[in-house]
Protein backbone atom coordinates (compact mmCIF):
# COMPACT_ATOMS: atom_id res chain seq x y z
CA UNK A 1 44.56 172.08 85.84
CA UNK A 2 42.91 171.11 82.41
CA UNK A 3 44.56 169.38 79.65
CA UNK A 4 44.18 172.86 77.63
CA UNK A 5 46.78 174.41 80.38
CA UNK A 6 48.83 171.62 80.54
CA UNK A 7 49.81 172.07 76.95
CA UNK A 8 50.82 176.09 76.66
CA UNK A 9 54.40 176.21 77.25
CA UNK A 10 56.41 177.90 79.47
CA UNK A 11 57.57 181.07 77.47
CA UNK A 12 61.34 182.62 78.81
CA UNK A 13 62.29 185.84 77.01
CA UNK A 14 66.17 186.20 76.48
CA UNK A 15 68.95 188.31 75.32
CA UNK A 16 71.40 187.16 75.90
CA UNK A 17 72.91 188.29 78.55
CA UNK A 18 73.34 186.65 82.18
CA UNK A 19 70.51 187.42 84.08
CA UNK A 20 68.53 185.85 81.04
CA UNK A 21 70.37 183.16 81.50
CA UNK A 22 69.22 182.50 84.99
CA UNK A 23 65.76 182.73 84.42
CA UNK A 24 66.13 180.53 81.09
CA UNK A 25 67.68 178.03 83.82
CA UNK A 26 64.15 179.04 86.07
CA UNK A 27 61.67 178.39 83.07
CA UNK A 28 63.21 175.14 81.96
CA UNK A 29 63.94 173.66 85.64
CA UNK A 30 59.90 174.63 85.92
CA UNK A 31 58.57 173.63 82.64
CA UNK A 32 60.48 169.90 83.42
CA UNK A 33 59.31 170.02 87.10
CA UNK A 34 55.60 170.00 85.57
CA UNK A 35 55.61 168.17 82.13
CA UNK A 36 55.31 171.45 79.95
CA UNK A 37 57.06 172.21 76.79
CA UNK A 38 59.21 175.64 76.81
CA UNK A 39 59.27 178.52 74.41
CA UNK A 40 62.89 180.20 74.65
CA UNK A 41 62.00 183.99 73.28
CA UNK A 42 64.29 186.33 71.83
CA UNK A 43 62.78 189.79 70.65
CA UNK A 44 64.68 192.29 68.82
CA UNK A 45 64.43 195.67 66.66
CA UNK A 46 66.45 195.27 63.76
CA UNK A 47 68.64 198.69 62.93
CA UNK A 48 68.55 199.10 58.94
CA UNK A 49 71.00 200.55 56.67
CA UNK A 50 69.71 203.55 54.51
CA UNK A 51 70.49 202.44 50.56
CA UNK A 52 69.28 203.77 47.62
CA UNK A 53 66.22 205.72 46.58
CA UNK A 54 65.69 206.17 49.99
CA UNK A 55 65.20 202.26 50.65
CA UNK A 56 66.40 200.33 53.58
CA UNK A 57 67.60 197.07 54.47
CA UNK A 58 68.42 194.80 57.37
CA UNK A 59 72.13 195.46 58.17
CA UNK A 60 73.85 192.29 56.90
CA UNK A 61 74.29 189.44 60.09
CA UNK A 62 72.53 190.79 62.41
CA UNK A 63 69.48 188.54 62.72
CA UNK A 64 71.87 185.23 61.86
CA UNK A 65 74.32 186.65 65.02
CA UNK A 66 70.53 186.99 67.00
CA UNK A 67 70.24 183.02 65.95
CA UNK A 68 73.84 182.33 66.96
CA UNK A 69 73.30 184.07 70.60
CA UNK A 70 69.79 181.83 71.20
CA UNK A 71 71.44 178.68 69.73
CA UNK A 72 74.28 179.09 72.21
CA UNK A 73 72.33 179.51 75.14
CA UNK A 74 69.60 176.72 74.33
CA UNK A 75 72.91 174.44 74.13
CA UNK A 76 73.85 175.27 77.26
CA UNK A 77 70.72 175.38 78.58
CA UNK A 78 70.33 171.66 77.45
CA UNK A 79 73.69 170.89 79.47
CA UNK A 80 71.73 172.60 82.58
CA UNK A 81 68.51 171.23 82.56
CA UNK A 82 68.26 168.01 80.30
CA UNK A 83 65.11 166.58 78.68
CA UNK A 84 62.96 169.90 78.53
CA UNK A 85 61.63 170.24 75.36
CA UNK A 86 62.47 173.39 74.13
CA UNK A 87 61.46 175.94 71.00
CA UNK A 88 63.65 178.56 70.44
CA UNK A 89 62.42 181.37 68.11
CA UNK A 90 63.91 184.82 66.79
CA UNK A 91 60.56 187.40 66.61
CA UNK A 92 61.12 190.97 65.33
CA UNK A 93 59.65 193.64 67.42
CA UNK A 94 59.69 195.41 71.20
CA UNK A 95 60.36 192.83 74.24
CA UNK A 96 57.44 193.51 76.16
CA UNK A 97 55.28 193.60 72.97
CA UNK A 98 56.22 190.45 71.75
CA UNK A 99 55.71 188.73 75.34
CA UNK A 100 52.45 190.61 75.87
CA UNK A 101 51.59 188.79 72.88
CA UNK A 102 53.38 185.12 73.44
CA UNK A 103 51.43 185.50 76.86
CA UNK A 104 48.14 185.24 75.55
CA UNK A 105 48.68 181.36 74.85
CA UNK A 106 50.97 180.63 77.37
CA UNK A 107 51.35 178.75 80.51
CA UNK A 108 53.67 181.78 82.25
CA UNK A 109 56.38 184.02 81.13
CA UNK A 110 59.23 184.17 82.73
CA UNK A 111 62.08 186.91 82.68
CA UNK A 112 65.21 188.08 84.27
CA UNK A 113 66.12 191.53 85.50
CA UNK A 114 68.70 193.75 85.71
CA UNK A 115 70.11 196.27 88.09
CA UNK A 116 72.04 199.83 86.96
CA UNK A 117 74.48 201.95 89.18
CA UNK A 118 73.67 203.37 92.46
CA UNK A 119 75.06 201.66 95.37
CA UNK A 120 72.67 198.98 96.97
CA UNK A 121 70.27 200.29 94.41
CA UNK A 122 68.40 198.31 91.81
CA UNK A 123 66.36 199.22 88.99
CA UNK A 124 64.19 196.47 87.40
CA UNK A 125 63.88 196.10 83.85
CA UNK A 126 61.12 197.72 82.30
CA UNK A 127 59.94 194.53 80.62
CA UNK A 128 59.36 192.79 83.73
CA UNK A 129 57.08 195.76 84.92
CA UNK A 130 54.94 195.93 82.09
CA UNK A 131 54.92 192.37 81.75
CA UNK A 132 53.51 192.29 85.03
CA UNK A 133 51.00 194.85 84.08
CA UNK A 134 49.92 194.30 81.15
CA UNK A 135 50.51 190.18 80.40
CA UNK A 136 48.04 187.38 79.93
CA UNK A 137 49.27 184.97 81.82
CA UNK A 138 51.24 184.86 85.15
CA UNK A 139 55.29 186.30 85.24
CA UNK A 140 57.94 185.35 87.01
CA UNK A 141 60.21 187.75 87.59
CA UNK A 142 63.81 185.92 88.42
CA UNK A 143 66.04 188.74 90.01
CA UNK A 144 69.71 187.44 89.84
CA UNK A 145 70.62 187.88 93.43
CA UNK A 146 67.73 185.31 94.14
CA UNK A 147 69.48 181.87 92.34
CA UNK A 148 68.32 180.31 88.98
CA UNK A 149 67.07 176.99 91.20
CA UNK A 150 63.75 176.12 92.46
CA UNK A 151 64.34 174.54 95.53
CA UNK A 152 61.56 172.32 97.02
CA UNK A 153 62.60 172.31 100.60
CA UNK A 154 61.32 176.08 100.98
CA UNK A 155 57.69 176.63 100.20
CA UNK A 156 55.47 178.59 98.25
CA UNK A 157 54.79 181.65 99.81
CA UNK A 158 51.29 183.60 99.02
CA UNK A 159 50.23 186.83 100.14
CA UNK A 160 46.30 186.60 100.90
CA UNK A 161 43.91 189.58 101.42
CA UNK A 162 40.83 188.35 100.31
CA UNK A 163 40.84 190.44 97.21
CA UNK A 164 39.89 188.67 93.52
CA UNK A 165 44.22 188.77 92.85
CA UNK A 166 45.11 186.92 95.71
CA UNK A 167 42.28 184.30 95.26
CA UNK A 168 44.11 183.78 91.67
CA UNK A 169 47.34 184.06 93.52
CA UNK A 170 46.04 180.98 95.55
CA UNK A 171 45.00 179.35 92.60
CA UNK A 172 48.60 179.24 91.14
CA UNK A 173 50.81 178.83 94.33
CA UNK A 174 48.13 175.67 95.28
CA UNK A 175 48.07 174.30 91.58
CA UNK A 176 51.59 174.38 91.60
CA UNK A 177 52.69 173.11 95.08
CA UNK A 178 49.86 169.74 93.71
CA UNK A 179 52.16 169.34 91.07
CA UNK A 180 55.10 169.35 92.11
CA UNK A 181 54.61 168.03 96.20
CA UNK A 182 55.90 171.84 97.67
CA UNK A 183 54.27 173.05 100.20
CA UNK A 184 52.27 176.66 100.44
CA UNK A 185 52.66 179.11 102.89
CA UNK A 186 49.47 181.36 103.03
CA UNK A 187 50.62 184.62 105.04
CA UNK A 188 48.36 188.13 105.83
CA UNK A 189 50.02 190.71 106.90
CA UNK A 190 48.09 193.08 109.16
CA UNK A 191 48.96 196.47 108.16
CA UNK A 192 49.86 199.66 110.39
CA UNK A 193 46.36 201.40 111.51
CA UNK A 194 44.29 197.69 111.35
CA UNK A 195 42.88 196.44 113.98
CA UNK A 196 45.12 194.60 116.80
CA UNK A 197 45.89 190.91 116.04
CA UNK A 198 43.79 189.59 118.77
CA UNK A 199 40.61 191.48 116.62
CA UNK A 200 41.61 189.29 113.51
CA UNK A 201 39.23 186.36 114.16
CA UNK A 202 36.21 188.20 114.15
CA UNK A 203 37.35 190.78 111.72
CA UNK A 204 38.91 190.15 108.64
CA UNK A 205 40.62 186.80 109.16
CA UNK A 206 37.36 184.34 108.50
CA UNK A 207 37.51 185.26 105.26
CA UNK A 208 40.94 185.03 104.65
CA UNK A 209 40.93 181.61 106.46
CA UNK A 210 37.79 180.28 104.56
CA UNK A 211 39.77 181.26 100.93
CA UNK A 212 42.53 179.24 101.92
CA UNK A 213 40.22 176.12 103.31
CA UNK A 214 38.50 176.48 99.52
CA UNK A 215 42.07 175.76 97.90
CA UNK A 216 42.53 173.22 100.47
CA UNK A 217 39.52 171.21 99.94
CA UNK A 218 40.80 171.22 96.08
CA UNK A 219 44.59 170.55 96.47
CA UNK A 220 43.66 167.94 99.89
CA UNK A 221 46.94 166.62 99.11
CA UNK A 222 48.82 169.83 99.46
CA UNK A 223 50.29 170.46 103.06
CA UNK A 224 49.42 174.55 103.82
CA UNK A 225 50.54 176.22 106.67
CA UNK A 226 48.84 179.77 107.25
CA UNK A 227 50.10 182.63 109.14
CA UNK A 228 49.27 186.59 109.94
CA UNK A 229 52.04 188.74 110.55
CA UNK A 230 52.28 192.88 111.53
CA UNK A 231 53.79 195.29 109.34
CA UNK A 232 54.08 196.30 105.81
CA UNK A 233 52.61 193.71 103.38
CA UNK A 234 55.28 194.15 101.08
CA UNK A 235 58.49 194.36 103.83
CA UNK A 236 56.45 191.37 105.72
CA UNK A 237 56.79 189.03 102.39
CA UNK A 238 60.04 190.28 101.47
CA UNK A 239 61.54 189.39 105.01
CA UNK A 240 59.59 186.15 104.54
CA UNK A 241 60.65 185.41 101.20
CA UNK A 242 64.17 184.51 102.57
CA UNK A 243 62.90 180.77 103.06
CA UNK A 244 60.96 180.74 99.84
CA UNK A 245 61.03 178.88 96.73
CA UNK A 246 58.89 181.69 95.31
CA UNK A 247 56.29 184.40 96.48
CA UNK A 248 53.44 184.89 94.94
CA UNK A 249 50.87 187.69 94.56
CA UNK A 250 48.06 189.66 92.34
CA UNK A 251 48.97 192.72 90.86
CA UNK A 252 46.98 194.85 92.98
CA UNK A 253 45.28 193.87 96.19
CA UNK A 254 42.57 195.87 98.05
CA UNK A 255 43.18 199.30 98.88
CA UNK A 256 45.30 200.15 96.12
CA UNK A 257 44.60 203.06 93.93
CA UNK A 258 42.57 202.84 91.17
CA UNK A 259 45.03 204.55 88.85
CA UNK A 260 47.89 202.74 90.04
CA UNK A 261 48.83 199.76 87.36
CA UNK A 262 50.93 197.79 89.61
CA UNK A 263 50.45 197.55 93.10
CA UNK A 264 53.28 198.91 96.07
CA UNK A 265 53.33 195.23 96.99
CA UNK A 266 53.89 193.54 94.07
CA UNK A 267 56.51 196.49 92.74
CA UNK A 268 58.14 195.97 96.30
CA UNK A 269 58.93 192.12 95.89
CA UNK A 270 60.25 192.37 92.46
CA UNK A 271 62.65 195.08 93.57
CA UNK A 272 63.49 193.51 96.52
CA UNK A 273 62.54 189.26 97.54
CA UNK A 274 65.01 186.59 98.01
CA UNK A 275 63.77 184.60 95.42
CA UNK A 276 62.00 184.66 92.24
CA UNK A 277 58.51 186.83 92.57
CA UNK A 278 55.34 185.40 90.35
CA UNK A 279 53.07 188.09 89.81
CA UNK A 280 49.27 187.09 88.33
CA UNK A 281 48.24 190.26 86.23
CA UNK A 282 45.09 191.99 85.98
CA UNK A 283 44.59 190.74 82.36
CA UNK A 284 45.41 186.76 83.71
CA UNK A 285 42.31 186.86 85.76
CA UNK A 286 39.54 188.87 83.85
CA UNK A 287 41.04 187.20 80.76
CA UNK A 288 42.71 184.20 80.83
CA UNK A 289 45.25 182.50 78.14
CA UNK A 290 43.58 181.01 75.67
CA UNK A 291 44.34 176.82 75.17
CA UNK A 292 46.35 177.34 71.61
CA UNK A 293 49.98 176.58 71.84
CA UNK A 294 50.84 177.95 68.29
C-alpha cells in the first residue's frame, strides 16, 4: 500500500442509531488496527419551516441536536476504541450521496444496516446497497447480528473466480491480512452444472490458483490457505463466513448479467454472512480513490 492510501481515512456514516453504532465501533477498531485516521459521517436533509413571502428557514435546533447526537457517540466511541483519531462532521444532503462522495478520497466506507418486520426476514438499508454499487472505494457492510469486533483468530475469507472483482477482492483481503498478521482464506465455489471437482485442475482451477500465488508472492509474509467447495457461491461463503473475521468479494463476478448492478453473490452475503461483508465496487477498480484526504 502507498503512502497516498495510507493517509485517506476510514469514513463511517452514522445516525445515530444502534446499528451505526456497531459499525462506528468496526471503522474505528479498523482504522486503529492499521494506523489510519477516521472520518465519523453524519448526513442529513434538513426539514424547513415555511415563513414569510414565501421564504424558508432551517427549523430552529435541528442541526445543533444533529451535533449533539455525533458528539455523543464519538464520546463513547472514544471510551470503546481509544487513540483513533477521529473527525466528526455534520454534511447536509442524502446518505448515500454524501458517502458516494466522501468515498472518492477515502480509504473505505463503512456502514451499518438495518432489518424491518417479517419474521426471520431482513431488509438491508438502501445506503449500504447503493454504496456498494455505486462507491469509490471499498464498503463494509456491518450487519448487527454479525458483532462490532474484528477478531483476528478467524481469517479473511475471499471469494475467487478469476474475474477482474475478485482479483481486487484479493488485493484488499491480502493487503489487509499484511497489515494486520490475519490470515486469508481464498475459497471457489464450484457451482451446480460445472464440471465435477476432480475436472478442476485442468479446467478452471490453474487460474484461480495462479491469482492467488500472484498475491502470495506480494504479501510472502501472509499465511493463505485455499480451498474449492460445491454449491452456491453465495450459500458456500455465507456457510463459510461463520469462522470469518470478514468476507470479501467484487461486486459482480463472471457470469452475472450485464444489467444487474450488484451481483446475487455479493447481495446474498450482505443479507445474510456471519460477519461483516466488504464489497469492492465497480467504480473502486476502474476508478480508484484519489490520494486527497480533504
Amino acid at each position: 500500500m502507498n503512502d497516498a492510501t495510507q493517509l485517506r481515512p476510514v469514513v463511517v456514516g452514522t445516525d445515530g442509531s444502534d446499528p451505526a453504532y456497531q459499525a462506528m465501533r468496526w471503522a474505528a477498531t479498523y482504522a486503529a488496527r492499521v494506523g489510519a485516521p477516521l472520518r465519523v459521517v453524519h448526513a442529513h436533509v434538513w426539514p424547513a419551516m415555511h415563513i414569510a413571502d414565501g421564504r424558508t428557514e432551517l427549523a430552529p435546533g435541528l442541526r445543533e441536536a444533529a451535533r449533539a447526537t455525533l458528539d455523543g457517540a464519538v464520546a463513547a466511541l472514544a471510551d470503546d476504541v481509544p487513540g483513533v483519531q477521529v473527525e466528526a462532521v455534520v454534511v447536509d444532503g442524502l446518505a448515500t450521496s454524501v458517502l458516494v462522495e466522501q468515498s472518492t478520497r477515502a480509504r473505505l466506507v463503512v456502514v451499518g444496516t438495518r432489518g424491518l418486520g417479517g419474521v426471520g426476514a431482513l431488509l438491508l438499508g438502501s445506503t449500504a446497497v447503493e454504496l456498494a454499487v455505486r462507491a469509490h472505494a471499498p464498503v463494509v457492510v456491518v450487519r448487527e447480528s454479525s458483532g462490532a469486533d474484528l477478531d483476528f483468530r478467524f481469517p479473511v475469507l475471499v471469494g475467487v473466480d478469476g474475474s477482474t472483482p475478485s482479483e481486487a477482492a484479493l488485493d484488499f483481503a491480502f493487503d489487509f491480512a499484511d497489515q494486520t498478521g490475519a490470515t486469508v482464506l481464498a475459497v471457489h465455489v464450484q457451482t451446480p452444472g460445472g464440471p465435477p471437482l476432480s475436472m478442476l485442475e485442468t479446467e478452471g482451477d490453474g487460474e484461480v490458483a495462479a491469482l492467488v500465488q500472484t498475491w502470495r508472492d506480494k504479501h510472502p509474509d501472509v499465511r493463505v490457505d485455499s480451498r474449492h467447495v460445491a454449491g452456491h457461491a453465495a450459500g458456500a461463503l455465507v456457510d463459510l463466513s461463520r469462522d470469518a473475521a470478514m468476507v470479501v468479494v467484487g461486486s459482480r463476478g463472471r457470469g452475472g448479467f450485464r444489467g444487474l448492478f450488484l451481483g446475487s453473490v455479493s447481495q446474498g452475503l450482505m443479507h445474510h454472512a456471519h460477519c461483516p461483508v466488504v464489497v469492492i465496487p465497480h467504480e473502486a477498480v476502474a476508478h480508484p480513490a484519489t490520494s486527497s484526504s480533504d
